[in-house]
C-alpha atoms as a PDB file:
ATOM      1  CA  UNK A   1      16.376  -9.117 -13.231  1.00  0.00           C
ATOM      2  CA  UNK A   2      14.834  -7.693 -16.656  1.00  0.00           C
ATOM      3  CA  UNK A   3      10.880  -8.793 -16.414  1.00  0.00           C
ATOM      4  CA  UNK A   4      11.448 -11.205 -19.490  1.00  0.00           C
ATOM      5  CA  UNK A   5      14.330 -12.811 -17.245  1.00  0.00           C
ATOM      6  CA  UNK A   6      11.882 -13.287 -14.615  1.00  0.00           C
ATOM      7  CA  UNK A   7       8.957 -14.563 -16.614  1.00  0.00           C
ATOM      8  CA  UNK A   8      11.210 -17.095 -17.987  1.00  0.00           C
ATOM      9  CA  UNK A   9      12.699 -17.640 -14.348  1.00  0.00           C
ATOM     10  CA  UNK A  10       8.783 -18.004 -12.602  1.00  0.00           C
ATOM     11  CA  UNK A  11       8.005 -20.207 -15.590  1.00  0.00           C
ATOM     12  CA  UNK A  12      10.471 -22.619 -14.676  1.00  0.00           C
ATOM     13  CA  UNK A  13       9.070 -22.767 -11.277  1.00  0.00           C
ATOM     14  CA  UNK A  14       5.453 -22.975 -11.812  1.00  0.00           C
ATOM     15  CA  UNK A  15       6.490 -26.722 -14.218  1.00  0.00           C
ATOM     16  CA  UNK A  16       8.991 -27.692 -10.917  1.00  0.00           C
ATOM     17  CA  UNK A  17       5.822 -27.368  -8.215  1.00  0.00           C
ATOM     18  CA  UNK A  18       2.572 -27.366 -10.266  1.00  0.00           C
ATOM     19  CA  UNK A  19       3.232 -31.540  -9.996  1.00  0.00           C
ATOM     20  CA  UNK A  20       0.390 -33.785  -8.728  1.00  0.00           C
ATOM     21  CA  UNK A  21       3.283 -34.292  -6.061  1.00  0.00           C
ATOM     22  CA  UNK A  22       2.579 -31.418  -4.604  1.00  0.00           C
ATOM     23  CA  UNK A  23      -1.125 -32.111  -3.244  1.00  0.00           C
ATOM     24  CA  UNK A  24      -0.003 -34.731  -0.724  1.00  0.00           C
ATOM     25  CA  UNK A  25       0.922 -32.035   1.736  1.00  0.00           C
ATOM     26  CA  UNK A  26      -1.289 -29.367   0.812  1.00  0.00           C
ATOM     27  CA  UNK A  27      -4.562 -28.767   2.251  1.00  0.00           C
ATOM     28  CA  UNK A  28      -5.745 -29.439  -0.907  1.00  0.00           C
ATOM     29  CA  UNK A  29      -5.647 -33.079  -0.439  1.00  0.00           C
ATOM     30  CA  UNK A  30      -8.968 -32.753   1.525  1.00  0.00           C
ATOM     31  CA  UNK A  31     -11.270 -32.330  -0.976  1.00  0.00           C
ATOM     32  CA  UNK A  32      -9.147 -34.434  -3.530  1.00  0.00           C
ATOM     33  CA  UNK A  33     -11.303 -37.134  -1.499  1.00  0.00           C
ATOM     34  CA  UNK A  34     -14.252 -36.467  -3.602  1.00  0.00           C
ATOM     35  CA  UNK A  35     -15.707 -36.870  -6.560  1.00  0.00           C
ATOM     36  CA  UNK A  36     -18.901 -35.268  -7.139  1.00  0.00           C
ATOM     37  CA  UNK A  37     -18.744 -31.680  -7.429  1.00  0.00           C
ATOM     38  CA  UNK A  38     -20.980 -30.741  -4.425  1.00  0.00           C
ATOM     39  CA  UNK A  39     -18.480 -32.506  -2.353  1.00  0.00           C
ATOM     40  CA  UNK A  40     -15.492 -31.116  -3.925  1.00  0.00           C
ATOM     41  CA  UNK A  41     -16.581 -27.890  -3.382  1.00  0.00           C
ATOM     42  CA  UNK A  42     -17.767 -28.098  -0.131  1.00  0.00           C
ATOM     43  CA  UNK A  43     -14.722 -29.811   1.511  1.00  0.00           C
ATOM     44  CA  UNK A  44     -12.856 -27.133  -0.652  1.00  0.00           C
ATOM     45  CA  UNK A  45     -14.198 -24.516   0.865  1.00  0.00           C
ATOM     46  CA  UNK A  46     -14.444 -25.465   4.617  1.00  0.00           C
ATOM     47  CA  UNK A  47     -10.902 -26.835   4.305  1.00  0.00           C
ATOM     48  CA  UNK A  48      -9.498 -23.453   3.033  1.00  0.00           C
ATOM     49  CA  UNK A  49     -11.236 -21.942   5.826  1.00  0.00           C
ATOM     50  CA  UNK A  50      -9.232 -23.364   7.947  1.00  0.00           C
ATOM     51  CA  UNK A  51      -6.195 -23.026   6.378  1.00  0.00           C
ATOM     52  CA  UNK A  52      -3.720 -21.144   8.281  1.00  0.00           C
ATOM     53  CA  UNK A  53      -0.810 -22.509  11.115  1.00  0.00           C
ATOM     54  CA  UNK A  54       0.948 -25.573  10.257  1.00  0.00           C
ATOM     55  CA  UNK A  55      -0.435 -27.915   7.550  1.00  0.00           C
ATOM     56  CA  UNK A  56      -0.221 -31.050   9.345  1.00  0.00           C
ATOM     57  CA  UNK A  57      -2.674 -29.465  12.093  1.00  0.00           C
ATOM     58  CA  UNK A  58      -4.714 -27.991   8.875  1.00  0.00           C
ATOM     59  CA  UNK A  59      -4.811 -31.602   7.344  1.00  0.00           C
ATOM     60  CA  UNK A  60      -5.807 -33.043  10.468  1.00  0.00           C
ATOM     61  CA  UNK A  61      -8.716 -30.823  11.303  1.00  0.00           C
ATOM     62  CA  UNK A  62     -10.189 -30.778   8.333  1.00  0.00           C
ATOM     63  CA  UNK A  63     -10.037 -34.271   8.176  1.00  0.00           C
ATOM     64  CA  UNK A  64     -11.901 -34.230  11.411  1.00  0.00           C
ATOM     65  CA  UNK A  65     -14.849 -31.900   9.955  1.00  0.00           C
ATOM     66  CA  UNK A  66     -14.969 -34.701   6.414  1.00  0.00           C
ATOM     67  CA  UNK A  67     -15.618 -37.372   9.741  1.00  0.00           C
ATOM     68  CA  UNK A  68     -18.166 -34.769  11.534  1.00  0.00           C
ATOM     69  CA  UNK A  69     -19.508 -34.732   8.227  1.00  0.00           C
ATOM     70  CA  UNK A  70     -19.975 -38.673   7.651  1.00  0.00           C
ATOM     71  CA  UNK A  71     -17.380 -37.906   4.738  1.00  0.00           C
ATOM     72  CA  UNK A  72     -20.394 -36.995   2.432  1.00  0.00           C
ATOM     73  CA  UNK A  73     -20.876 -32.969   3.351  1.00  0.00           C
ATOM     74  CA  UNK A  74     -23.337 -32.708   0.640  1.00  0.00           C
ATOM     75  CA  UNK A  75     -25.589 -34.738   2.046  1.00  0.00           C
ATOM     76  CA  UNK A  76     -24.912 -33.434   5.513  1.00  0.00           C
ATOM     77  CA  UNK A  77     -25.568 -30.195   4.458  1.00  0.00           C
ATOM     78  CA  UNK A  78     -28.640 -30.820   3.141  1.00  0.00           C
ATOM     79  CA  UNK A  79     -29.610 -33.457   5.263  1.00  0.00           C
ATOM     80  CA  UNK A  80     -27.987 -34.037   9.055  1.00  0.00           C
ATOM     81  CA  UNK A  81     -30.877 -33.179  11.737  1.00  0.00           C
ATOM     82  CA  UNK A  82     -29.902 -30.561  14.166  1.00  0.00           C
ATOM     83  CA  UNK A  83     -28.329 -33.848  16.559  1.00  0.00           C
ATOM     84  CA  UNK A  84     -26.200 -34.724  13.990  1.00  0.00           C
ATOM     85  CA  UNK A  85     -25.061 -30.530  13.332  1.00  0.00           C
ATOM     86  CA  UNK A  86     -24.374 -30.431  17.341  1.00  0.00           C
ATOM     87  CA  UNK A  87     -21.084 -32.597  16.735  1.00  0.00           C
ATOM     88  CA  UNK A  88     -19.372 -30.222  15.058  1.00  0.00           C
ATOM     89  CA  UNK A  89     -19.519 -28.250  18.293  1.00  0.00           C
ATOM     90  CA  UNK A  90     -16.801 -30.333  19.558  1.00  0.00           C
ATOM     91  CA  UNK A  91     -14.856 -29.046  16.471  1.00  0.00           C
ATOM     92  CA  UNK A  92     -11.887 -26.174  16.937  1.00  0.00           C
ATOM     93  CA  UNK A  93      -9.202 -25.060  15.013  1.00  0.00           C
ATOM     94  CA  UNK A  94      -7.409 -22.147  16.708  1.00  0.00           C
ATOM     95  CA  UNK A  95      -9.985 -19.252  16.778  1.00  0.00           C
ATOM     96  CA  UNK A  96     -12.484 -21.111  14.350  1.00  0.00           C
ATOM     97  CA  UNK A  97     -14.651 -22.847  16.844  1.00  0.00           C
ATOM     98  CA  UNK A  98     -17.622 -25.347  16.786  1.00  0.00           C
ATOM     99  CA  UNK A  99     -19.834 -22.830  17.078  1.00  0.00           C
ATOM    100  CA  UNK A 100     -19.004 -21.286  13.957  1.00  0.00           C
ATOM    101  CA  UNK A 101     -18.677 -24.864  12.128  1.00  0.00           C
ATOM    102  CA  UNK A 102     -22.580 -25.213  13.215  1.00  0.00           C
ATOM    103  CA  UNK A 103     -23.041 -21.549  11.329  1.00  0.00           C
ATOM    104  CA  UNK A 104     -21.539 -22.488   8.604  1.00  0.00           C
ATOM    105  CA  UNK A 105     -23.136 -25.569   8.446  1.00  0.00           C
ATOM    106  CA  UNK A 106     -26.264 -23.836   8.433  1.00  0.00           C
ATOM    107  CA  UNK A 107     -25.166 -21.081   6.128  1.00  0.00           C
ATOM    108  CA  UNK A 108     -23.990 -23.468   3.508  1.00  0.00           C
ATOM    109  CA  UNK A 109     -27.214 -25.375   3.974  1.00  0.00           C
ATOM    110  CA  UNK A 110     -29.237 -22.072   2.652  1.00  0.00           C
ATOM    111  CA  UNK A 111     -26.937 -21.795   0.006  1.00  0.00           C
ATOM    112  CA  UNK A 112     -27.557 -25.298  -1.698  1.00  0.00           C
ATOM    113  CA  UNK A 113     -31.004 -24.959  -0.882  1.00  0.00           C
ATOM    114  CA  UNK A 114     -31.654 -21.335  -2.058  1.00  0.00           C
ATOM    115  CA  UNK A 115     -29.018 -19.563  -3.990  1.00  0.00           C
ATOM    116  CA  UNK A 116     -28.201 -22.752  -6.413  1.00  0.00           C
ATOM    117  CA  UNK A 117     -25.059 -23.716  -4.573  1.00  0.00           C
ATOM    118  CA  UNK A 118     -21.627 -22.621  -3.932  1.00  0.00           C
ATOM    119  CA  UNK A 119     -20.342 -21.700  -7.885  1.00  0.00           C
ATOM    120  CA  UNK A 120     -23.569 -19.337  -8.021  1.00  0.00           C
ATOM    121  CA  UNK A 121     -22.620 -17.180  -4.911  1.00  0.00           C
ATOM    122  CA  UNK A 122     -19.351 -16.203  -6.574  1.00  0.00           C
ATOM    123  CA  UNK A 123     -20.202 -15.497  -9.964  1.00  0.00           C
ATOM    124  CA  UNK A 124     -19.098 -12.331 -11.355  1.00  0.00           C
ATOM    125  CA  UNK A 125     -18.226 -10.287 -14.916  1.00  0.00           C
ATOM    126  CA  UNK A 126     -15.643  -8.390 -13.030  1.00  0.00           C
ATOM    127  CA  UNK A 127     -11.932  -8.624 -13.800  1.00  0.00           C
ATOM    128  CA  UNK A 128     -11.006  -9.743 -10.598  1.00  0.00           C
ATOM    129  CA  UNK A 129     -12.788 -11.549  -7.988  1.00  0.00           C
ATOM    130  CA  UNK A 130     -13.320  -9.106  -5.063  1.00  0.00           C
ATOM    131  CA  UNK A 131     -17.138  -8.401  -6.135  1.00  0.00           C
ATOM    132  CA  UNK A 132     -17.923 -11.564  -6.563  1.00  0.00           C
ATOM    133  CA  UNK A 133     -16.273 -12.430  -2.874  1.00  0.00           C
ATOM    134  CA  UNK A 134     -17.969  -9.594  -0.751  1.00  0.00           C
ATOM    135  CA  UNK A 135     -21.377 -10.852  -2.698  1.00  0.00           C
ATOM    136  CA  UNK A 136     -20.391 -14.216  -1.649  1.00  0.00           C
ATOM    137  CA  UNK A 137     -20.195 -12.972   1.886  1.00  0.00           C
ATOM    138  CA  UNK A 138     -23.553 -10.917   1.712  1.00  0.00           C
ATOM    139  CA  UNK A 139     -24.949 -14.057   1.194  1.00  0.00           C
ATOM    140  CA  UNK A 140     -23.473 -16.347   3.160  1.00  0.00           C
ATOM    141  CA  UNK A 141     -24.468 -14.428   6.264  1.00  0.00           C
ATOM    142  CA  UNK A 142     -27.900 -13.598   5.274  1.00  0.00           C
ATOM    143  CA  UNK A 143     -28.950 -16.139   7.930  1.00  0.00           C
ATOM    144  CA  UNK A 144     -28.667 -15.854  11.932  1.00  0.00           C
ATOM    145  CA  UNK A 145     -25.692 -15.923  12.972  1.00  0.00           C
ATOM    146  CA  UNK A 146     -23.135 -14.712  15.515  1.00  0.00           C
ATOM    147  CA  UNK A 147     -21.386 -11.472  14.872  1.00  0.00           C
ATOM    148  CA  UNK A 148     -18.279 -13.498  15.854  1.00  0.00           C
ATOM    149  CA  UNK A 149     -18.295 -15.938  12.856  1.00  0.00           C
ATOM    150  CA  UNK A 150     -18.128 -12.689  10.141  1.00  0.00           C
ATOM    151  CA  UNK A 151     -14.381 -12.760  10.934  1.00  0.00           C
ATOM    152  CA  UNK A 152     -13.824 -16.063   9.455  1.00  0.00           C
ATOM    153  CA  UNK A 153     -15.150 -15.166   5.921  1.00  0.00           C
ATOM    154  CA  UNK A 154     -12.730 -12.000   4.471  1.00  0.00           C
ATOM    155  CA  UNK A 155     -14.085  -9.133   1.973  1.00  0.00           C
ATOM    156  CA  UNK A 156     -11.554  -7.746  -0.226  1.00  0.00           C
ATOM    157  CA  UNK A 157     -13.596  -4.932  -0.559  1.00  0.00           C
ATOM    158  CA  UNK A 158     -12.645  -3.783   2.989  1.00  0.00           C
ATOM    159  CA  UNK A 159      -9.025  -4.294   2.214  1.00  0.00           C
ATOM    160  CA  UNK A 160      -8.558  -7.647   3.019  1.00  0.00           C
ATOM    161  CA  UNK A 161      -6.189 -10.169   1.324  1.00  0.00           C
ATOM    162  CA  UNK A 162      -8.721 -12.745   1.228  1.00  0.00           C
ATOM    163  CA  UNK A 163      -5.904 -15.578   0.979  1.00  0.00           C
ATOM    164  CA  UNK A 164      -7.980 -18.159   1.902  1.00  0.00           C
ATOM    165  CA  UNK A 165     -10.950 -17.511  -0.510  1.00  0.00           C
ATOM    166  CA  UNK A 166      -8.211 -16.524  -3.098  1.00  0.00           C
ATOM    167  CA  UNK A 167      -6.589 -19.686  -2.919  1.00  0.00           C
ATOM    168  CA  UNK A 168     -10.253 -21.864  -2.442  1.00  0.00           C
ATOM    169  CA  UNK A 169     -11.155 -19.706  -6.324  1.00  0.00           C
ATOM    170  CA  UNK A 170      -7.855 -21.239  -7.360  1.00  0.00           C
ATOM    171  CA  UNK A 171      -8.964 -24.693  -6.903  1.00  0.00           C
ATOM    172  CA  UNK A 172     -12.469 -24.448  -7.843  1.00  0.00           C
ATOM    173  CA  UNK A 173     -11.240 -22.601 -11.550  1.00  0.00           C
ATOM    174  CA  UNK A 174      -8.026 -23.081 -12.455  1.00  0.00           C
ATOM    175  CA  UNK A 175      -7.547 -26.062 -15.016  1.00  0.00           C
ATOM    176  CA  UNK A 176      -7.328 -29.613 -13.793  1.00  0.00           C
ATOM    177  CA  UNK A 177      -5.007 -30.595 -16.427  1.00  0.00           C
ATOM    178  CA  UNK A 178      -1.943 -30.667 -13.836  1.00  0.00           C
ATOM    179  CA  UNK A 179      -3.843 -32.698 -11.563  1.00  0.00           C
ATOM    180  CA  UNK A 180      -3.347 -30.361  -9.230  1.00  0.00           C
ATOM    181  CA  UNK A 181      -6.856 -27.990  -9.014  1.00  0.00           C
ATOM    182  CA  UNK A 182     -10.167 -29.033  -9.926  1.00  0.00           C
ATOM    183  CA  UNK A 183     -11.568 -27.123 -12.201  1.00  0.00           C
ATOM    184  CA  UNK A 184     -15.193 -27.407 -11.957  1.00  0.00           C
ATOM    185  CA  UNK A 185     -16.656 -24.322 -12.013  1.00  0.00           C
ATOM    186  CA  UNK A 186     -17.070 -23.421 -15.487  1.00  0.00           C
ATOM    187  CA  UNK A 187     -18.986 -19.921 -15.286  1.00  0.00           C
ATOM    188  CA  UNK A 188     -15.836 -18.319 -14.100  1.00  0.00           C
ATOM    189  CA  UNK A 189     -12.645 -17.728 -15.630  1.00  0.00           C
ATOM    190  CA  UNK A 190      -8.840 -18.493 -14.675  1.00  0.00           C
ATOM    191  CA  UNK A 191      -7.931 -14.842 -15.927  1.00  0.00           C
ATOM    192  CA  UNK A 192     -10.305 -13.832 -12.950  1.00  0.00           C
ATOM    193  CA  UNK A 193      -8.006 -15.264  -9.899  1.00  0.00           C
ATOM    194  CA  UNK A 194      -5.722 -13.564  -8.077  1.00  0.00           C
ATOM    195  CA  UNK A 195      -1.988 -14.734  -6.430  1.00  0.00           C
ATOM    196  CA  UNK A 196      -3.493 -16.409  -3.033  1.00  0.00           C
ATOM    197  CA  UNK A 197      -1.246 -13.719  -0.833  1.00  0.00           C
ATOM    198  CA  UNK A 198       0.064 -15.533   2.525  1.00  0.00           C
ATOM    199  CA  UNK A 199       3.156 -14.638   4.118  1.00  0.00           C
ATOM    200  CA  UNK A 200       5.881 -17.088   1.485  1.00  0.00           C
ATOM    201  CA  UNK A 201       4.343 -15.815  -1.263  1.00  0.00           C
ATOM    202  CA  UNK A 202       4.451 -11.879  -0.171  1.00  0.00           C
ATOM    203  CA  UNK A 203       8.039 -12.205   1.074  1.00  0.00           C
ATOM    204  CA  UNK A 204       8.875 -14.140  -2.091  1.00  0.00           C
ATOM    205  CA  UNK A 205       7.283 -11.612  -3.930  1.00  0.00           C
ATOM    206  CA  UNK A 206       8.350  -8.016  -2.585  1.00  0.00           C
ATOM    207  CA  UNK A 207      12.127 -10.005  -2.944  1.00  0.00           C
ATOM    208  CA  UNK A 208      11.738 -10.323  -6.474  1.00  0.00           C
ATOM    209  CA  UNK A 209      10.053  -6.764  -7.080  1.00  0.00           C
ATOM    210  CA  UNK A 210       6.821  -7.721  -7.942  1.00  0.00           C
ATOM    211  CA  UNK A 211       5.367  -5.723  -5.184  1.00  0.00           C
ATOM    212  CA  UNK A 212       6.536  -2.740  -3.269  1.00  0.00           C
ATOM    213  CA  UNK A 213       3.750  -2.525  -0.360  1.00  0.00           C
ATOM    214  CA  UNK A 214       5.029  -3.757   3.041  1.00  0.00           C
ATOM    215  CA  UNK A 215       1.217  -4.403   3.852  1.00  0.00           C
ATOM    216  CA  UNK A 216      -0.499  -7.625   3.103  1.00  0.00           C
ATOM    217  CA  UNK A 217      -4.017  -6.325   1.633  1.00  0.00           C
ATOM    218  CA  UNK A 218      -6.155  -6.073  -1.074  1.00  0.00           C
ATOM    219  CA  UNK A 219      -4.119  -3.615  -2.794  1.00  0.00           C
ATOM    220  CA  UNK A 220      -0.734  -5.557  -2.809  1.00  0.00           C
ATOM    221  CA  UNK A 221      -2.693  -8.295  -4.268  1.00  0.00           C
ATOM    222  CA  UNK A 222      -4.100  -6.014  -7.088  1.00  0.00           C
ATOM    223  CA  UNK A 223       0.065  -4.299  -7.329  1.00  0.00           C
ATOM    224  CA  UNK A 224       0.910  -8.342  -7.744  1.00  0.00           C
ATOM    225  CA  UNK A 225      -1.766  -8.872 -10.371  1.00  0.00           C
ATOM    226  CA  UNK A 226      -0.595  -6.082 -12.587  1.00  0.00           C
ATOM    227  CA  UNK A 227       3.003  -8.294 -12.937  1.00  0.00           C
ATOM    228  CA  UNK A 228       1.662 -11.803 -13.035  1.00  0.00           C
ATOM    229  CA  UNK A 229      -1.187 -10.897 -15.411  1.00  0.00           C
ATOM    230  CA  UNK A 230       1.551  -9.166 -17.820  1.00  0.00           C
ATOM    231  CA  UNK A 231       3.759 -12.591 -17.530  1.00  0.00           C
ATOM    232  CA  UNK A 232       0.266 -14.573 -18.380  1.00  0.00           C
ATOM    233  CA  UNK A 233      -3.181 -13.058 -18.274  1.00  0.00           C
ATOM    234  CA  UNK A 234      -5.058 -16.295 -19.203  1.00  0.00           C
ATOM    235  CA  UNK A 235      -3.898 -17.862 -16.080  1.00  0.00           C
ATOM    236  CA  UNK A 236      -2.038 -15.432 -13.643  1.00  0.00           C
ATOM    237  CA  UNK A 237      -2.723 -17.212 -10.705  1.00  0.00           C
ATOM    238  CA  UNK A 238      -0.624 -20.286 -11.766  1.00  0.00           C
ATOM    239  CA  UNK A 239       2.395 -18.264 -10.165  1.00  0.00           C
ATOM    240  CA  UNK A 240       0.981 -19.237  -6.656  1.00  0.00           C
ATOM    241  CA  UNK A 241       2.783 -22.818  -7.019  1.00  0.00           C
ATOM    242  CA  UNK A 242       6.100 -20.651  -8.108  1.00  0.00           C
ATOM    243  CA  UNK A 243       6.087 -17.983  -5.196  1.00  0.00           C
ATOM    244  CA  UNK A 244       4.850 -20.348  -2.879  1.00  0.00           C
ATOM    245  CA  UNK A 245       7.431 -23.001  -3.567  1.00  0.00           C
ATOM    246  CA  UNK A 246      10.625 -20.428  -3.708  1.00  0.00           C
ATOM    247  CA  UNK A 247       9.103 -19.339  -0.392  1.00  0.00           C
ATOM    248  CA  UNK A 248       8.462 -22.615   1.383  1.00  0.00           C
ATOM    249  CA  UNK A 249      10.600 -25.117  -0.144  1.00  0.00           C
ATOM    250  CA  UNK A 250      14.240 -23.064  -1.496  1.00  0.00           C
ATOM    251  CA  UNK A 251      13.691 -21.078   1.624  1.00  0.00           C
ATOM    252  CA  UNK A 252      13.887 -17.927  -0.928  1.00  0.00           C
END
């Protein structure tokens, strides 16, 4: 398939699956909840932490941290007295236990509280969003923690895929115009994001020679953005709902 072919083909995609339709399933639908940004953001995040193994169970638990969280996680974060924190060590979500809910808890507490919240962490001028993610996780563990929780937070800059903090930038940047993503953090730009790289995606991908890498890293995310930024460098990262959908719903 001649690249124009396949833009056009993608294209076609992307207006099938990038439907408000398609949030009822995805974990997304968590922090569609909200309203205020703080909350958005916040349930964004923690609910893309979470976010691999099947999406019912992914729905569910995070659904169960929005309860731990009296459905308002600003205000917990700010807020909830150390009684109130020691619920979420009930939580668990295959390896992510309650013990590093409570850290996050904590670390997203000295975010709001010192580093002028969530959008601030990840700002960068790069092209891409890897600086701006291993700053993010500089930060974020700049309090006491356990050595045990660093696992759950990914840094492209050691290789990593980052899927789930790729896909949590998508919502936070990309255009809400779909009703799909939010688009509430205004200091960084859709031309930024990357392809959120999970395993329908990748397989969708390498099928369609867009990337040639058989690992699932940092750099076949960065072969992947050199095609889907030449197909639309405003907003490359629109392709996710294409890939994604080929992968998970046409079985591709």
């Amino acid at each position: 398939m001649k690249q124009t072919e396949l833009k056009e083909f993608l294209d076609e995609k992307v207006a099938l699956y990038l439907k408000p339709n398609f949030v009822v399933e995805d974990p997304i639908a968590i922090p569609h909840q909200f309203s205020k940004k703080e909350d958005v953001e916040i349930a964004a995040f923690l609910t893309a932490t979470i976010a691999w193994g099947r999406r019912p169970m992914i729905l569910k638990n995070a659904q169960e941290m929005m309860r731990i969280m009296d459905h308002s996680p600003h205000e917990f974060i700010l807020n909830a007295n150390n009684k109130e924190i020691e619920q979420s060590l009930n939580f668990c979500h295959r390896t992510f236990q309650g013990v590093d809910l409570q850290t996050f808890i904590y670390a997203l507490r000295n975010i709001y509280q010192n580093h002028n919240g969530l959008e601030a962490c990840f700002h960068t001028e790069k092209e891409d969003m890897s600086a701006g993610i291993s700053s993010f996780k500089q930060t974020f563990f700049s309090i006491n923690h356990l050595s045990r929780t660093q696992k759950h937070v990914s840094d492209p800059l050691k290789g990593s895929a980052s899927k789930r903090l790729i896909m949590f930038l998508r919502w936070m940047v990309r255009s809400n115009n779909e009703g799909v993503d939010f688009g509430i953090w205004k200091t960084l730009n859709p031309s930024q994001l990357s392809c959120p790289l999970d395993v329908h995606t990748a397989n969708v991908a390498r099928k369609l020679g867009l990337i040639t890498r058989k690992a699932n890293d940092w750099k076949t995310v960065k072969e992947l953005d050199i095609h889907l930024r030449s197909f639309c460098k405003e907003d490359p990262s629109k392709y996710d709902f294409a890939l994604f959908g080929l992968g998970v719903y046409e079985k591709f």
